[in-house]
Protein backbone atom coordinates (compact mmCIF):
# COMPACT_ATOMS: atom_id res chain seq x y z
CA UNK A 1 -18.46 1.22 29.29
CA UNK A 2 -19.87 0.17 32.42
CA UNK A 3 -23.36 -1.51 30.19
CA UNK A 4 -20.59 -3.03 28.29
CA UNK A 5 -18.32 -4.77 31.30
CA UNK A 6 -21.87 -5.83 32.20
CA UNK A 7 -23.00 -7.79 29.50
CA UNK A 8 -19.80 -9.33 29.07
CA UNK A 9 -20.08 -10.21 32.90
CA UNK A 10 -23.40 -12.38 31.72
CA UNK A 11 -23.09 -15.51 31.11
CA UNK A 12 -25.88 -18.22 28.67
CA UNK A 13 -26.86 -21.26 30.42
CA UNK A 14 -28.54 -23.96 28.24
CA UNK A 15 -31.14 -26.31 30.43
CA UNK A 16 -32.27 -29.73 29.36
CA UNK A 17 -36.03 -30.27 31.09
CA UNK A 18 -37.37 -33.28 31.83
CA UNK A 19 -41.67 -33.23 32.48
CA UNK A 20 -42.75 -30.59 30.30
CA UNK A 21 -46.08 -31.10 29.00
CA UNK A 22 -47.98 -27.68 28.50
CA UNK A 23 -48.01 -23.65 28.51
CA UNK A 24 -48.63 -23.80 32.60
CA UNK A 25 -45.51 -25.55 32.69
CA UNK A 26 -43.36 -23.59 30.51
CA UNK A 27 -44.72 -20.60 32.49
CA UNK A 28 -44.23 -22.43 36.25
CA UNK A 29 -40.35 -23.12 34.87
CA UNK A 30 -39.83 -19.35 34.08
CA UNK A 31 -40.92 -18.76 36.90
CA UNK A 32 -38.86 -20.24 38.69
CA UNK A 33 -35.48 -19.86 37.23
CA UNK A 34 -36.38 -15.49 37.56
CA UNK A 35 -36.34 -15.96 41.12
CA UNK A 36 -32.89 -16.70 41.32
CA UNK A 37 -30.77 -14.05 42.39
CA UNK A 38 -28.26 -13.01 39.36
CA UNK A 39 -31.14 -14.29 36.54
CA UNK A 40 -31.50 -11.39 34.25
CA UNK A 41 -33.86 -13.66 31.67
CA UNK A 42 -35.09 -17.29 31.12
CA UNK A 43 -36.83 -18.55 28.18
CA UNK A 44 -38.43 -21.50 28.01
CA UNK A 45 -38.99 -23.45 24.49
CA UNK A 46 -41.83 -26.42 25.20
CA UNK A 47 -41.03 -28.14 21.32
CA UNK A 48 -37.45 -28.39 22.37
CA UNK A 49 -37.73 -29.07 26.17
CA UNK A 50 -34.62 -26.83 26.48
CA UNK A 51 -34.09 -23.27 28.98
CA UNK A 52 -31.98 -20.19 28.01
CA UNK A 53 -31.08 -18.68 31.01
CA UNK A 54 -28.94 -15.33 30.84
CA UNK A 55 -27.56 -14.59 34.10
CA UNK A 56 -24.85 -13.21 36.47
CA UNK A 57 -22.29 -15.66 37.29
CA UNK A 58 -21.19 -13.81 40.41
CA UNK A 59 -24.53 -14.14 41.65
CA UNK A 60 -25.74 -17.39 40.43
CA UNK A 61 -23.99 -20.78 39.72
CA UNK A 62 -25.20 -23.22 37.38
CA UNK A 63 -26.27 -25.29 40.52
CA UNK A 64 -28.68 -23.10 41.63
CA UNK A 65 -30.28 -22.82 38.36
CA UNK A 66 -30.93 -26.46 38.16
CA UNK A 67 -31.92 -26.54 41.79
CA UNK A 68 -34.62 -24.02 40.90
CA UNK A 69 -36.07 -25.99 38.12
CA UNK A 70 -36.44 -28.92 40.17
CA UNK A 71 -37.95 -27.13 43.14
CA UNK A 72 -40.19 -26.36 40.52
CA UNK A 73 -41.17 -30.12 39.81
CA UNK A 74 -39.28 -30.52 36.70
CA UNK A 75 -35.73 -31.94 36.11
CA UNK A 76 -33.10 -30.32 34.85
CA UNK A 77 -28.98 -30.68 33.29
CA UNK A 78 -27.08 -28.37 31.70
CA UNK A 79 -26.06 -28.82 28.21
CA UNK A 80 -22.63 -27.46 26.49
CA UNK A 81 -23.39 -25.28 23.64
CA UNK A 82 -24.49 -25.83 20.28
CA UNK A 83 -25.07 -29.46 21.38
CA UNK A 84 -27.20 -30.54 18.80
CA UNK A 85 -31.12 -31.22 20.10
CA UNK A 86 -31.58 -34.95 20.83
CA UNK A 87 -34.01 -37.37 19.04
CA UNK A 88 -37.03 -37.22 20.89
CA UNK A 89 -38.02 -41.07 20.42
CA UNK A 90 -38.13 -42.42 23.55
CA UNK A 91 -41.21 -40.14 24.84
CA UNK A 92 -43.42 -40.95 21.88
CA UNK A 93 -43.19 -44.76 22.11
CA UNK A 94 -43.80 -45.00 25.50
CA UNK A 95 -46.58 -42.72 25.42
CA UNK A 96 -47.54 -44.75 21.85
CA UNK A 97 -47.89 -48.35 24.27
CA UNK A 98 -49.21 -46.52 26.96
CA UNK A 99 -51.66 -45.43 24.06
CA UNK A 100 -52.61 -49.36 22.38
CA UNK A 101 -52.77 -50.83 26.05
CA UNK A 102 -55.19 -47.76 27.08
CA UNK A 103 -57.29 -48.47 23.50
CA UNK A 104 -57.43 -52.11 24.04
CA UNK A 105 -58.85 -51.98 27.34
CA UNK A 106 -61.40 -49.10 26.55
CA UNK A 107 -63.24 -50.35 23.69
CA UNK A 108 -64.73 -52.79 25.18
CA UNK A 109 -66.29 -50.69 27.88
CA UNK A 110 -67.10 -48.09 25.67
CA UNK A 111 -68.81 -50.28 23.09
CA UNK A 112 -70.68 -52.42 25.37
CA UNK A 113 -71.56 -49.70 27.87
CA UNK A 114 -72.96 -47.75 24.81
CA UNK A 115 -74.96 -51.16 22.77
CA UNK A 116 -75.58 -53.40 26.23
CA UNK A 117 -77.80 -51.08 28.63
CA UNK A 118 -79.32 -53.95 30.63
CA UNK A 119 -76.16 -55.71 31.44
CA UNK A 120 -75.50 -57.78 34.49
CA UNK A 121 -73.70 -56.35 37.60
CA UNK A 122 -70.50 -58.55 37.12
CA UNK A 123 -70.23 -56.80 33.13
CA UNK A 124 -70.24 -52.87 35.74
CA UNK A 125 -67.18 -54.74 37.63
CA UNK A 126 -65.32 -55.84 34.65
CA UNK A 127 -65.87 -52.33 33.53
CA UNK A 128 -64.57 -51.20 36.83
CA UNK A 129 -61.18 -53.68 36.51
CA UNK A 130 -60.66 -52.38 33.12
CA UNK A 131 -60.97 -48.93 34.07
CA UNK A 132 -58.87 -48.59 36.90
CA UNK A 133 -56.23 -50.37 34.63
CA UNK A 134 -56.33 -47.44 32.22
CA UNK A 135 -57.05 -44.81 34.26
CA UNK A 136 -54.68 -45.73 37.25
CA UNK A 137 -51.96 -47.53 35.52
CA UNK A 138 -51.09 -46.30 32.24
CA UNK A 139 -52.78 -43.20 32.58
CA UNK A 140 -50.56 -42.75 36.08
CA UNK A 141 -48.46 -40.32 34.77
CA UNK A 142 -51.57 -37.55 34.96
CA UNK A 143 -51.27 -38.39 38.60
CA UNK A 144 -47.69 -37.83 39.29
CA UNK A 145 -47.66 -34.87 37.19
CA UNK A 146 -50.75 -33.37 39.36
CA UNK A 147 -49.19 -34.30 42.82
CA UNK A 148 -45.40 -32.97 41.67
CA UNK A 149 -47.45 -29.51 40.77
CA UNK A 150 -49.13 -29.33 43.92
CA UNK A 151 -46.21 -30.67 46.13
CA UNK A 152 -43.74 -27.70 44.78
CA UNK A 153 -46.35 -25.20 43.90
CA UNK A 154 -50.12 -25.67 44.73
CA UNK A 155 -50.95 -24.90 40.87
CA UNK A 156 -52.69 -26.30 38.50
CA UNK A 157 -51.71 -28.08 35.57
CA UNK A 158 -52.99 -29.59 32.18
CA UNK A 159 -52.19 -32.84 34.27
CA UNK A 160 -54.39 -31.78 37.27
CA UNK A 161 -57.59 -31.02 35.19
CA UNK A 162 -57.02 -34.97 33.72
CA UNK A 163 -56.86 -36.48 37.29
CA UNK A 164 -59.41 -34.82 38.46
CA UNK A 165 -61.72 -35.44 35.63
CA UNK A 166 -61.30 -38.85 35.62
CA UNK A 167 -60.71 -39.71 38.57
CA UNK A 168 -64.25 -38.30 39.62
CA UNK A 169 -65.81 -40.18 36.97
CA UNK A 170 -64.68 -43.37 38.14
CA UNK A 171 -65.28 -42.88 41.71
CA UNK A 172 -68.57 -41.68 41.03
CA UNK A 173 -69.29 -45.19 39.26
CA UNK A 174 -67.45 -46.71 41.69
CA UNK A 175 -69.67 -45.65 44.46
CA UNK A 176 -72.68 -46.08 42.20
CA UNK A 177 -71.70 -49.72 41.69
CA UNK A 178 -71.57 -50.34 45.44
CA UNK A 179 -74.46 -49.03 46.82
CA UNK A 180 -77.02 -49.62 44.19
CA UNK A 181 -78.40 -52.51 42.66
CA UNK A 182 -79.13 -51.22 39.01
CA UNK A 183 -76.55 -48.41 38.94
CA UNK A 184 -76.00 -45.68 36.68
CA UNK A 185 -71.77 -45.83 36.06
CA UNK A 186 -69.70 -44.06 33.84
CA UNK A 187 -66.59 -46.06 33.67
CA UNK A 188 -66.65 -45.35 29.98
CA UNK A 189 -66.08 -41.85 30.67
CA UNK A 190 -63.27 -42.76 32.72
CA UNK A 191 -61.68 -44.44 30.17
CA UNK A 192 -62.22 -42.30 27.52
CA UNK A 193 -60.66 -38.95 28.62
CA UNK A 194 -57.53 -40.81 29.65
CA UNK A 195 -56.89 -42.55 26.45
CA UNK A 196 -57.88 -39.34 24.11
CA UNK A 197 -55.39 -37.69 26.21
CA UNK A 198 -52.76 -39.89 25.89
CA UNK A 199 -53.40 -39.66 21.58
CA UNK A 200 -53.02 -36.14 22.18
CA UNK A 201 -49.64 -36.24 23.92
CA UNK A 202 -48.33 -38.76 21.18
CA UNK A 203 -49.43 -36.44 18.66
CA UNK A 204 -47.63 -34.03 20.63
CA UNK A 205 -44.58 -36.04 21.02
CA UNK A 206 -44.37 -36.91 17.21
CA UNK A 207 -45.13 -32.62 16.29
CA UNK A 208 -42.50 -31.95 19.16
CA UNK A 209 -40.19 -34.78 17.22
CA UNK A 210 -41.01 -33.10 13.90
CA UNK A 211 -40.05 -29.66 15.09
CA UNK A 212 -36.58 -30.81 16.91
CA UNK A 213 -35.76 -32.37 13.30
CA UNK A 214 -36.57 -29.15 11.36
CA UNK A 215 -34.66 -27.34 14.27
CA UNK A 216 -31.80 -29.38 13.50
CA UNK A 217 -31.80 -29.20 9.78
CA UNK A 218 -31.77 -25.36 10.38
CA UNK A 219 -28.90 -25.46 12.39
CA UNK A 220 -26.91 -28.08 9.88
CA UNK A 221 -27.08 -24.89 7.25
CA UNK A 222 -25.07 -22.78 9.57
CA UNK A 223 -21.10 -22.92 8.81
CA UNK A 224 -18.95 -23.60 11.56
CA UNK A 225 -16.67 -20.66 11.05
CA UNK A 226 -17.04 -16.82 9.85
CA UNK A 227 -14.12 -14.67 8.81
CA UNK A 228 -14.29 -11.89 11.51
CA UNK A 229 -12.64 -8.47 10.87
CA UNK A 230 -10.57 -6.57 13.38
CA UNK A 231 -10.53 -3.01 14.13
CA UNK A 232 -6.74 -2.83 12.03
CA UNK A 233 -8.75 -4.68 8.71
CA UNK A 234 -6.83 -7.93 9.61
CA UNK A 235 -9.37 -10.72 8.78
CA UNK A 236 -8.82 -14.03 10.56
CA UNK A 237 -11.54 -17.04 10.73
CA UNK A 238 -12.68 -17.94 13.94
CA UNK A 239 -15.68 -20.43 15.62
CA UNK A 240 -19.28 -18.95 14.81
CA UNK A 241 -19.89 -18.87 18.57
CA UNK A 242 -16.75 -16.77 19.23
CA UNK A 243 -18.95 -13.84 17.64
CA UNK A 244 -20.02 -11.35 19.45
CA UNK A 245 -22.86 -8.84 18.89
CA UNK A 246 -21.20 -5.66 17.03
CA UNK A 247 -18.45 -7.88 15.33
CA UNK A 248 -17.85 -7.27 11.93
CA UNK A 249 -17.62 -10.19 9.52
CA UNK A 250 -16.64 -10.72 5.89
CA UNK A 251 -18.19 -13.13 3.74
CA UNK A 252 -16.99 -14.21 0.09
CA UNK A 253 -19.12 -14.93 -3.10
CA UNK A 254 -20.48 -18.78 -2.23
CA UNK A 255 -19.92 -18.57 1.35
CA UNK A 256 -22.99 -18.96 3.88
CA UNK A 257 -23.61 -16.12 6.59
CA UNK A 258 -23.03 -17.01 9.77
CA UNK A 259 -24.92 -15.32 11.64
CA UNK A 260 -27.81 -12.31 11.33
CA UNK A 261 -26.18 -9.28 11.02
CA UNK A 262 -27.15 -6.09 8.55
CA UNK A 263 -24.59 -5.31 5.77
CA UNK A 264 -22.17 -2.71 6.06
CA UNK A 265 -20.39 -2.34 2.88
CA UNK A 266 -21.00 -3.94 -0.60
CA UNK A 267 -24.35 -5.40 -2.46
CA UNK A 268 -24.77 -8.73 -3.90
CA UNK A 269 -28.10 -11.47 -4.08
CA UNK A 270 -28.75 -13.84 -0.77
CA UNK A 271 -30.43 -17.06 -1.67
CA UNK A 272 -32.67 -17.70 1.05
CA UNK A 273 -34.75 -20.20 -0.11
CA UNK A 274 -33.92 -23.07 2.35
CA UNK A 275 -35.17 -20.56 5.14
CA UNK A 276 -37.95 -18.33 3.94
CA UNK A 277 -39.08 -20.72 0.80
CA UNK A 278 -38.16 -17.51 -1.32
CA UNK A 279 -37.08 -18.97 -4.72
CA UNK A 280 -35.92 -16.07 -6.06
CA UNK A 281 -32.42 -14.16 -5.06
CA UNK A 282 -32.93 -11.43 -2.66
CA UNK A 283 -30.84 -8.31 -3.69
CA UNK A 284 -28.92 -7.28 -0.74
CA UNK A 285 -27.11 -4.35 0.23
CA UNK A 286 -25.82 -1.64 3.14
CA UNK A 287 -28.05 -1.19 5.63
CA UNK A 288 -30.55 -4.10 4.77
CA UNK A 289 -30.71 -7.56 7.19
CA UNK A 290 -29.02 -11.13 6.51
CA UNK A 291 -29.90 -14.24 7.90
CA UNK A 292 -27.63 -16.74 9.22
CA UNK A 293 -27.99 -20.20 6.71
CA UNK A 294 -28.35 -17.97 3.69
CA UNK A 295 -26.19 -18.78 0.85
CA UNK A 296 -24.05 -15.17 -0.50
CA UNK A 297 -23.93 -14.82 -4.51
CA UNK A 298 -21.55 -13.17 -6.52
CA UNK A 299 -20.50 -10.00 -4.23
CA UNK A 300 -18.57 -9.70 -1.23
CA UNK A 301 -20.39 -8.40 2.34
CA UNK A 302 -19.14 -6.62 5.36
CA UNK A 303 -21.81 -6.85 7.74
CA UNK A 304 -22.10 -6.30 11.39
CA UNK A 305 -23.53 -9.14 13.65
């Protein structure tokens, strides 16, 4: 009884983050949130920028959570449940400009630093301008990223490795430039690992995009409702997120499951191919597994959730 006053004691708080970018941040989030007094778990999902956080509301408030994630260098706001993911579109076309204007700017120093060796010194301080354009202005968000991480945790980051990489490339050059008269630079190196990067995280953006759509599309086969049985055999529908783990639930020939559960009573065919690919019926029957989206066939199911 006591296990059972617990768990319904715990309560699921949903986190929107804003700054992701990689594992080490995922992991710096987690973290986090587990240091807060109350926090029994916290999962964080990088393709949907979102938090789970189970915890003890007696113990922690909402608040707190948020205030964690933020200490952590990342922002946060709660979202009500089953709020559907948003489209991830305004990441990947700023990152896609930030992208073309990086390009634009780095072909020319690439190609002529790699066809022109015996160039004049003003072509090594274009190169320089052009540079510092794409390394310190639309590659700036490596920067910020690196000095949030250290400023609220002294780690490293994915972002950290990228300032410091090119960063020392261009100063290096940049030194070069000044104090020698035939200098060896490497401005296009500069240039280079900021704008690969940057195709990287709008490849990333566009997968992450792709996933949240799929993630969606999953969620759209769901039904809204399940016909939940009580303890007397009454059935009564009720919202799919008024289930709890351990209710029982009916569902008719045509009807979708609502949730994963394993089948008390009954036998009939699951059509699962929308979420396993599976053309074929799967025979179910007591004891075996359902999955929530999966369309019932001709029998009727009791299964528990």
């Amino acid at each position: 009884m006591p296990e059972r006053e617990q768990a319904a004691a715990e309560q699921t708080l949903t986190l929107d983050i804003q700054g992701m970018h990689c594992a080490a941040c995922v992991g710096r989030i987690e973290r986090s949130l587990k240091k807060v007094a109350g926090v029994e778990d916290a999962a964080v999902n990088l393709a949907t920028s979102r938090a789970h956080v189970t915890f003890d509301p007696a113990q922690a408030a909402p608040a707190a959570l948020v205030a964690a994630v933020e200490k952590a260098g990342y922002g946060a706001a709660p979202v009500p449940p089953k709020t559907p993911l948003p489209q991830a579109t305004q990441e990947r076309d700023g990152t896609l400009i930030n992208l073309i204007g990086a390009a634009v700017l780095t072909l020319p120093v690439l190609v002529l630093s790699m066809t022109w060796m015996a160039r004049p010194l003003w072509v090594n301080w274009l190169f320089a301008a052009l540079t510092a354009a794409v390394v310190f202005g639309l590659g700036r968000q490596f920067f910020t990223g690196a000095w949030s991480a250290l400023r609220h945790g002294g780690g490293a980051t994915m972002d950290t490795l990228i300032a410091l990489g090119a960063s020392a490339a261009y100063f290096y050059s940049l030194a070069a430039l000044i104090t020698s008269p035939h200098p060896q630079v490497y401005f296009e190196t500069a240039a280079t690992i900021v704008t690969l990067i940057l195709m990287g995280r709008w490849l990333e953006a566009r997968a992450r995009r792709r996933a949240a759509d799929a993630l969606r599309s999953l969620a759209a086969l769901t039904p809204r409702t399940a016909r939940r049985v009580t303890a007397a055999g009454m059935e009564r529908d009720v919202p799919v997120e008024a289930l709890r783990p351990g209710d029982t639930v009916r569902v008719r020939p045509g009807e979708k499951i609502a949730v994963d559960g394993t089948v008390m009573e009954g036998a009939s065919a699951m059509d699962e191919s929308l979420l396993t690919g599976e053309s074929l019926p799967v025979e179910k029957a007591a004891g075996d597994r359902v999955i929530a989206g999966a369309v019932n066939g001709n029998g009727s199911l009791l299964y528990r959730a």
